[in-house]
PDB file of N, CA and C in Angstrom:
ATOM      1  N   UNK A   1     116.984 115.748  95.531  1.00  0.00           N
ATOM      2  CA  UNK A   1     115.786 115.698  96.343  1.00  0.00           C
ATOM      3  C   UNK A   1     116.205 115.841  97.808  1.00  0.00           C
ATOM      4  N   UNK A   2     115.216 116.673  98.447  1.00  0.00           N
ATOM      5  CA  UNK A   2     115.652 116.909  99.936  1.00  0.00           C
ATOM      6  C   UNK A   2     115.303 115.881 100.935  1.00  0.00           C
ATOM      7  N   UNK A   3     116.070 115.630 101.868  1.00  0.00           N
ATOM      8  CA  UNK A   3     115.850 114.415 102.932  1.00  0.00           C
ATOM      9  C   UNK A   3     114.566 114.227 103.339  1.00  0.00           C
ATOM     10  N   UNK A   4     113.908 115.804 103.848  1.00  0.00           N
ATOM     11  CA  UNK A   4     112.811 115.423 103.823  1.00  0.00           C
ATOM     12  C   UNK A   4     111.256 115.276 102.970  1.00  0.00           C
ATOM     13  N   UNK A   5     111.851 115.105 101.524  1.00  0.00           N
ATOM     14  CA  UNK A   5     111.190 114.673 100.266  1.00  0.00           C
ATOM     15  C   UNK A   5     110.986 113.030 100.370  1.00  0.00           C
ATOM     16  N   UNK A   6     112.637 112.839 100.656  1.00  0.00           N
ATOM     17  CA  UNK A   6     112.708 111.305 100.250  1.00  0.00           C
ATOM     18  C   UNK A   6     111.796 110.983 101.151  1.00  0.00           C
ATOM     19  N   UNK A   7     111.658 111.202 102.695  1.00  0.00           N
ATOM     20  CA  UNK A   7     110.864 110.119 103.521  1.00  0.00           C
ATOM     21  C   UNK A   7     109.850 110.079 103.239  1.00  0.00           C
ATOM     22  N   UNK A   8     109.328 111.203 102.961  1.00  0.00           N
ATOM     23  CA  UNK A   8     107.839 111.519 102.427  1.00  0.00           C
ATOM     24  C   UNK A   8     107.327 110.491 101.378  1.00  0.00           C
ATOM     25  N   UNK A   9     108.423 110.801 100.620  1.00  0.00           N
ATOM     26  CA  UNK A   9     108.007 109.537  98.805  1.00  0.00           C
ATOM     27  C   UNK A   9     108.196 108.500  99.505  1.00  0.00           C
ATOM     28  N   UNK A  10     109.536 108.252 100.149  1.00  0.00           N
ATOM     29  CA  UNK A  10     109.319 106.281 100.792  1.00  0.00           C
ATOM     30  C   UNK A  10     108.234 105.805 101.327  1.00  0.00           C
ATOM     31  N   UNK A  11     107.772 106.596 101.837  1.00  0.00           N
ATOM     32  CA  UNK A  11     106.860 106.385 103.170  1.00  0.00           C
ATOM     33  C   UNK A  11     105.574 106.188 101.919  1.00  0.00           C
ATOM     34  N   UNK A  12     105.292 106.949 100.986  1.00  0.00           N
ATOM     35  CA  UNK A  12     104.272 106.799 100.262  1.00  0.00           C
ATOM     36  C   UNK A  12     104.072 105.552  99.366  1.00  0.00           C
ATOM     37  N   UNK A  13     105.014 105.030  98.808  1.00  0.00           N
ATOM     38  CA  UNK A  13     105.517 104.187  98.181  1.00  0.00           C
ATOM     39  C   UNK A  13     105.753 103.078  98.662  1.00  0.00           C
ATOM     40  N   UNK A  14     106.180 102.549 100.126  1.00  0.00           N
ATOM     41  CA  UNK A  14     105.827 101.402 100.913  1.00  0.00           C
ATOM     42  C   UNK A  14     104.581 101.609 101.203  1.00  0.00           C
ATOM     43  N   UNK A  15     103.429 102.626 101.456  1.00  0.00           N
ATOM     44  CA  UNK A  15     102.445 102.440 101.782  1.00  0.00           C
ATOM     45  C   UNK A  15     101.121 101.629 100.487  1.00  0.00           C
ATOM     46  N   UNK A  16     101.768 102.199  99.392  1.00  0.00           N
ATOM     47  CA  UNK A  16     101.020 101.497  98.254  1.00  0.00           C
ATOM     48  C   UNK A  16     101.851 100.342  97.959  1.00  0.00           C
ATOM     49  N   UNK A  17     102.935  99.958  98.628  1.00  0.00           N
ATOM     50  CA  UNK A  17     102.977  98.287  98.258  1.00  0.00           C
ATOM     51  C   UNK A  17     102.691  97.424  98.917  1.00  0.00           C
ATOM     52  N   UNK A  18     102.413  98.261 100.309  1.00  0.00           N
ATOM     53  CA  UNK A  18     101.776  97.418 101.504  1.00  0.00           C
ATOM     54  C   UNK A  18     100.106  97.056 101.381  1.00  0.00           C
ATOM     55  N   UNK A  19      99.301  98.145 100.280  1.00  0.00           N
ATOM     56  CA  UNK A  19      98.462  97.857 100.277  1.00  0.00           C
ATOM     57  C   UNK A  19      98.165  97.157  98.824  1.00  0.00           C
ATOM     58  N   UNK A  20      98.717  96.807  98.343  1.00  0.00           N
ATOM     59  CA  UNK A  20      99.103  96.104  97.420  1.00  0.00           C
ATOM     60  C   UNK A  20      99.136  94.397  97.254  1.00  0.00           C
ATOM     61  N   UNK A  21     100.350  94.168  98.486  1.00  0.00           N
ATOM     62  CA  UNK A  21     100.498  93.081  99.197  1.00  0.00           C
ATOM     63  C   UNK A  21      99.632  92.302  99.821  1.00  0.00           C
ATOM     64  N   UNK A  22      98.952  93.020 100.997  1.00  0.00           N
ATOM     65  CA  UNK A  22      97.660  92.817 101.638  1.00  0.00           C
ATOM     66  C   UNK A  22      96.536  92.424 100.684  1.00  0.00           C
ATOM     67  N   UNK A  23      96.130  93.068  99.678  1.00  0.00           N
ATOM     68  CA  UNK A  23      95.289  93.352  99.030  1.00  0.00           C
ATOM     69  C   UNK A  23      95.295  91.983  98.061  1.00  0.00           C
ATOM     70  N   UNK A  24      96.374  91.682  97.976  1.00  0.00           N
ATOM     71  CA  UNK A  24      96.450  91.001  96.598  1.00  0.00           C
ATOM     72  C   UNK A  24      96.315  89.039  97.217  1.00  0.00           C
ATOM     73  N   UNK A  25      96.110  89.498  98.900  1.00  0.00           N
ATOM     74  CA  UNK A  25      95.675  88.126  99.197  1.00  0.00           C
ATOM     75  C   UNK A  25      96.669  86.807  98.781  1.00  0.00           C
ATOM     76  N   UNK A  26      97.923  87.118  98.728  1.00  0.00           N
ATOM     77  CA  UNK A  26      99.314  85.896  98.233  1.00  0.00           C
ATOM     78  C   UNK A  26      99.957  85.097  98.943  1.00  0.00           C
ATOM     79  N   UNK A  27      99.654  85.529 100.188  1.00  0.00           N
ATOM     80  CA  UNK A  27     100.415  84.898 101.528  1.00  0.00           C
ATOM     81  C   UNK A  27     101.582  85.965 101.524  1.00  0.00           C
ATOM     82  N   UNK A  28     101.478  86.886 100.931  1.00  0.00           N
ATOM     83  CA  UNK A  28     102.747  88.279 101.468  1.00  0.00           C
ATOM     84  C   UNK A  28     102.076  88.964 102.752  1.00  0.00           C
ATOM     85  N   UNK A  29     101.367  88.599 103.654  1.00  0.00           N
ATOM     86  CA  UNK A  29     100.673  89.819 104.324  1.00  0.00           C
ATOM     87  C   UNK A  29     101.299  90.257 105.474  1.00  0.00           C
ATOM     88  N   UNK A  30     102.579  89.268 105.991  1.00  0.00           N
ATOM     89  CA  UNK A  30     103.511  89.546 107.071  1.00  0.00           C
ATOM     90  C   UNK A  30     104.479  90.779 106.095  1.00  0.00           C
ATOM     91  N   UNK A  31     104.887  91.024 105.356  1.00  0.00           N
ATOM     92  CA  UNK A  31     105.649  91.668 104.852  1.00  0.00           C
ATOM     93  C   UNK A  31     105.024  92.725 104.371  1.00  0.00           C
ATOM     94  N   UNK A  32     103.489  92.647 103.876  1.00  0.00           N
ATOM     95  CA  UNK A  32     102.798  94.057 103.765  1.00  0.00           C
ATOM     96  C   UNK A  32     103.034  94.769 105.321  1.00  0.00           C
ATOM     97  N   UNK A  33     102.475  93.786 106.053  1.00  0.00           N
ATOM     98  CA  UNK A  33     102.158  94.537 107.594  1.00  0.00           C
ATOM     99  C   UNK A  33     103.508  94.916 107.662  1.00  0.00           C
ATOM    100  N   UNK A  34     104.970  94.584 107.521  1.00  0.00           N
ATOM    101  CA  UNK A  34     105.899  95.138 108.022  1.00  0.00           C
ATOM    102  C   UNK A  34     106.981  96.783 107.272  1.00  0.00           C
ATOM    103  N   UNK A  35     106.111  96.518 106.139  1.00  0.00           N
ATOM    104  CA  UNK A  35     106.139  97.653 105.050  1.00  0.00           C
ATOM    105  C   UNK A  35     105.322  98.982 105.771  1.00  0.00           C
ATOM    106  N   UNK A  36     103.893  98.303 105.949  1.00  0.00           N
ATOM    107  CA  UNK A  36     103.014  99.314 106.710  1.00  0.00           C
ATOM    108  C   UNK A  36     103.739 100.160 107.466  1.00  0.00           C
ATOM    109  N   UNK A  37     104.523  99.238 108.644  1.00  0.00           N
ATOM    110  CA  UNK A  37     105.283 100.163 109.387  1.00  0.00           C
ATOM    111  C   UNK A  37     106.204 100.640 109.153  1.00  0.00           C
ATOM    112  N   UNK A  38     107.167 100.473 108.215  1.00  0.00           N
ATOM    113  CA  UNK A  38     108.294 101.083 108.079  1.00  0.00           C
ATOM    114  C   UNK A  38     107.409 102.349 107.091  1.00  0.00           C
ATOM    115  N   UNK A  39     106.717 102.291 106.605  1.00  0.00           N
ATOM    116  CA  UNK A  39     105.940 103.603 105.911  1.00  0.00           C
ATOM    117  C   UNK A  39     105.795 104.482 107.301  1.00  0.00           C
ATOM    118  N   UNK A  40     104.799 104.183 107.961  1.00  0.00           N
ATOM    119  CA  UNK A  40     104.544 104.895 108.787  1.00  0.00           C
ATOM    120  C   UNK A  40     105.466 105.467 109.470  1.00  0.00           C
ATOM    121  N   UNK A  41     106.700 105.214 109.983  1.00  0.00           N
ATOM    122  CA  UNK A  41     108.064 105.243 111.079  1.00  0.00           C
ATOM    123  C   UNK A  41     108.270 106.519 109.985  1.00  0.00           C
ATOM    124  N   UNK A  42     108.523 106.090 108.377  1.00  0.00           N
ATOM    125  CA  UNK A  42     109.115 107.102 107.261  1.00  0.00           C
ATOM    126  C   UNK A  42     107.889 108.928 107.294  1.00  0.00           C
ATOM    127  N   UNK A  43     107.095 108.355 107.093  1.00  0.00           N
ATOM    128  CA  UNK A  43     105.848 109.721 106.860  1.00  0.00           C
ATOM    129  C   UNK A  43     105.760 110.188 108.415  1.00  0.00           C
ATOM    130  N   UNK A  44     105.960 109.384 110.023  1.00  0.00           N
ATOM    131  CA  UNK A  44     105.680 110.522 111.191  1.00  0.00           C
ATOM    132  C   UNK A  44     107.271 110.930 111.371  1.00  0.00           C
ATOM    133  N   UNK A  45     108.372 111.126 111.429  1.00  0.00           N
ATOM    134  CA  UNK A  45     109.351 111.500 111.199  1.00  0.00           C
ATOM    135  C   UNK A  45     109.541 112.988 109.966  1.00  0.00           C
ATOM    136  N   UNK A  46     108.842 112.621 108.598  1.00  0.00           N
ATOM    137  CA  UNK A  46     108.452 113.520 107.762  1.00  0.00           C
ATOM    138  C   UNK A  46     107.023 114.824 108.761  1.00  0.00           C
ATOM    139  N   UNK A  47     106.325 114.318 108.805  1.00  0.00           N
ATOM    140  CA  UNK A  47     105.326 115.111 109.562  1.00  0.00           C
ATOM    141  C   UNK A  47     105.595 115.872 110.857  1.00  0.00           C
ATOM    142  N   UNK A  48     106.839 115.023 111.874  1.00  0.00           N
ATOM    143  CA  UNK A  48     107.087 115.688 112.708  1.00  0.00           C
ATOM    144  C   UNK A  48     108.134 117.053 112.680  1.00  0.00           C
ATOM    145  N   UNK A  49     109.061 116.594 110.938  1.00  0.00           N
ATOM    146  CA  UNK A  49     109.760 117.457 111.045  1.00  0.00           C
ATOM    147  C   UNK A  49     109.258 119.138 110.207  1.00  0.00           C
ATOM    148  N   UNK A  50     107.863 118.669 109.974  1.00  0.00           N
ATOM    149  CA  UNK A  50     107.080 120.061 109.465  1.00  0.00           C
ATOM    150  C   UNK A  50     106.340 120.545 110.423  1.00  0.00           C
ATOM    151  N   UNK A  51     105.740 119.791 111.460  1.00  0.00           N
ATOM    152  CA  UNK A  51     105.119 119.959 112.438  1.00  0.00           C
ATOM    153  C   UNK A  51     103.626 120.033 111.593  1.00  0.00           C
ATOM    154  N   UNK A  52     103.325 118.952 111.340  1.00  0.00           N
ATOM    155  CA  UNK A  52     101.619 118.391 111.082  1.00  0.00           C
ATOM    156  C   UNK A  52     101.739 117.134 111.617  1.00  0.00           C
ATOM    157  N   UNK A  53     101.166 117.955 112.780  1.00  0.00           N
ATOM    158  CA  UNK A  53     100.773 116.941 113.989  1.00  0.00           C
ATOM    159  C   UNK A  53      99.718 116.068 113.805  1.00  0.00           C
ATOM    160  N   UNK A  54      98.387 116.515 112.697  1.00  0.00           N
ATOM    161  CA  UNK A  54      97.775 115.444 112.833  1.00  0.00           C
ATOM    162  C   UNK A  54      97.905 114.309 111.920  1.00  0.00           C
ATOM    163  N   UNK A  55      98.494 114.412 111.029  1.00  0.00           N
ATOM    164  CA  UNK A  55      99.133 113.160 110.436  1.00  0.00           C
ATOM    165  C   UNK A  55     100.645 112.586 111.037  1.00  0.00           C
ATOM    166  N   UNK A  56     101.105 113.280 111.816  1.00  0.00           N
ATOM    167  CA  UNK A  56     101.626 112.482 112.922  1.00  0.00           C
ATOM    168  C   UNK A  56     100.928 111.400 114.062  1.00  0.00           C
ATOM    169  N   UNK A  57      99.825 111.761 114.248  1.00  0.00           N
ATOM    170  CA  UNK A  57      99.219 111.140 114.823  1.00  0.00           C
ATOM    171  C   UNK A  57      98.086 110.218 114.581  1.00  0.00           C
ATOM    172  N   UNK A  58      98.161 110.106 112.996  1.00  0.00           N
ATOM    173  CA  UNK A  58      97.966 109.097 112.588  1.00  0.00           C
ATOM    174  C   UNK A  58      97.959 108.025 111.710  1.00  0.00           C
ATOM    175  N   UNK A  59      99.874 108.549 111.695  1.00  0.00           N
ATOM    176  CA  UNK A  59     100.632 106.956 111.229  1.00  0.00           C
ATOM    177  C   UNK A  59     100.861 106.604 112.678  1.00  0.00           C
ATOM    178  N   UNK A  60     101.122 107.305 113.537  1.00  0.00           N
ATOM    179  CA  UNK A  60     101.055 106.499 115.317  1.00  0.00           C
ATOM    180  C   UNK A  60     100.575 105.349 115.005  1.00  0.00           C
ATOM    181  N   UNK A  61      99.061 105.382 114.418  1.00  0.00           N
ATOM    182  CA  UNK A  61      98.065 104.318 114.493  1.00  0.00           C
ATOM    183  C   UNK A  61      98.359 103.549 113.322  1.00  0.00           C
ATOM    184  N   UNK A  62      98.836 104.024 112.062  1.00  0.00           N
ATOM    185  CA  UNK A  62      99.315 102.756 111.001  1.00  0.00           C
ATOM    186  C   UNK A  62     100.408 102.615 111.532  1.00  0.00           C
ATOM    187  N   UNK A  63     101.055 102.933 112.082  1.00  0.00           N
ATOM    188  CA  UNK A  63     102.617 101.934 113.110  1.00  0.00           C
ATOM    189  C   UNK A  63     102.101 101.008 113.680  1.00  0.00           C
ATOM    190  N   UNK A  64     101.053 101.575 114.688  1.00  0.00           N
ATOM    191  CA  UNK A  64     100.639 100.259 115.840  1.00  0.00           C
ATOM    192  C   UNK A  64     100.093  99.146 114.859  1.00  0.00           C
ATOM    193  N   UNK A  65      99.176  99.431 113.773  1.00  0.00           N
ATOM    194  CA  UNK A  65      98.094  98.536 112.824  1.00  0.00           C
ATOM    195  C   UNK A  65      99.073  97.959 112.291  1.00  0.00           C
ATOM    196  N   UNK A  66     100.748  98.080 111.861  1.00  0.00           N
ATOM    197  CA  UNK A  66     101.572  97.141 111.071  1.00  0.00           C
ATOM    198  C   UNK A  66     101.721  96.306 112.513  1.00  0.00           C
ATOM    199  N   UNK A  67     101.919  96.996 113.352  1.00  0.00           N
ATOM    200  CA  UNK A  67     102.695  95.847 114.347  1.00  0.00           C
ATOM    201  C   UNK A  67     101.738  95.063 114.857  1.00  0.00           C
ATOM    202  N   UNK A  68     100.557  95.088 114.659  1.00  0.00           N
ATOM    203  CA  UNK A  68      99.539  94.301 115.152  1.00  0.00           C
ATOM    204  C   UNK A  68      99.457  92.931 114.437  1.00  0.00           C
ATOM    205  N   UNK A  69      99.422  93.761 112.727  1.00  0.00           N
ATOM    206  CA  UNK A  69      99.441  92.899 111.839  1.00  0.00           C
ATOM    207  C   UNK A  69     100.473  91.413 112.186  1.00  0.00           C
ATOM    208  N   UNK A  70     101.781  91.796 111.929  1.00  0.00           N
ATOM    209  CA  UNK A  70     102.992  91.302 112.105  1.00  0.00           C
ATOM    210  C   UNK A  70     102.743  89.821 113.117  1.00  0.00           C
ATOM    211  N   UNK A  71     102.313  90.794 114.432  1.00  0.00           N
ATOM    212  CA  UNK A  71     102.079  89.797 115.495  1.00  0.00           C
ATOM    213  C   UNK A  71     100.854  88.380 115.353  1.00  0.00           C
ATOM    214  N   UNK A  72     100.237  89.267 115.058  1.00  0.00           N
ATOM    215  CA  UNK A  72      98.859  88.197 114.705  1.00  0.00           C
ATOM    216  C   UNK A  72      98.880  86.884 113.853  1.00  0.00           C
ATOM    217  N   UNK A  73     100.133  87.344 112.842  1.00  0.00           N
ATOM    218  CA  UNK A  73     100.433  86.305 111.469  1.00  0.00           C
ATOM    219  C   UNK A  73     100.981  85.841 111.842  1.00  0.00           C
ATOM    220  N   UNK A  74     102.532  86.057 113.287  1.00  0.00           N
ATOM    221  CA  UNK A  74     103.447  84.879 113.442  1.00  0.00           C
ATOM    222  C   UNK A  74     102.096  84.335 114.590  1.00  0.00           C
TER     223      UNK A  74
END
C-alpha cells in the first residue's frame, strides 16, 4: 500500500473511532477528541499531497474541533 493510501485509511479509521468514542458517551471523549485530530493532521497531509484543497480545508476545522474538544475536557 502506498504512503499516501495509508494516511488516507488512518485518517479514516481514527475518524470512525473517534466517532465512536464520542458517541458511545463512556468518559473516552478526551481521547476521541484527540483521535479527531490526529485523523485530521493524517487526511489534510493526504489531501494536500493530491491537491484537494477543499477537504483540506476542512479537516483545518476537524483539527481545530479536536483541539477544542481536548481543551474544554481538561
Amino acid at each position: 500500500m502506498s504512503k499516501e493510501k495509508s494516511l488516507e485509511w488512518f485518517g479514516v479509521l481514527t475518524a470512525i473511532a473517534y466517532s465512536m468514542l464520542v458517541a458511545s458517551n463512556t468518559g473516552n471523549e478526551v481521547l476521541g477528541f484527540i483521535l479527531l485530530f490526529i485523523s485530521a493532521i493524517s487526511i489534510a497531509v493526504w489531501a494536500f499531497s493530491f491537491r484537494h484543497y477543499g477537504m483540506l480545508l476542512l479537516q483545518f476545522f476537524y483539527a481545530t474541533a479536536g483541539l477544542v474538544g481536548v481543551i474544554r475536557w481538561f
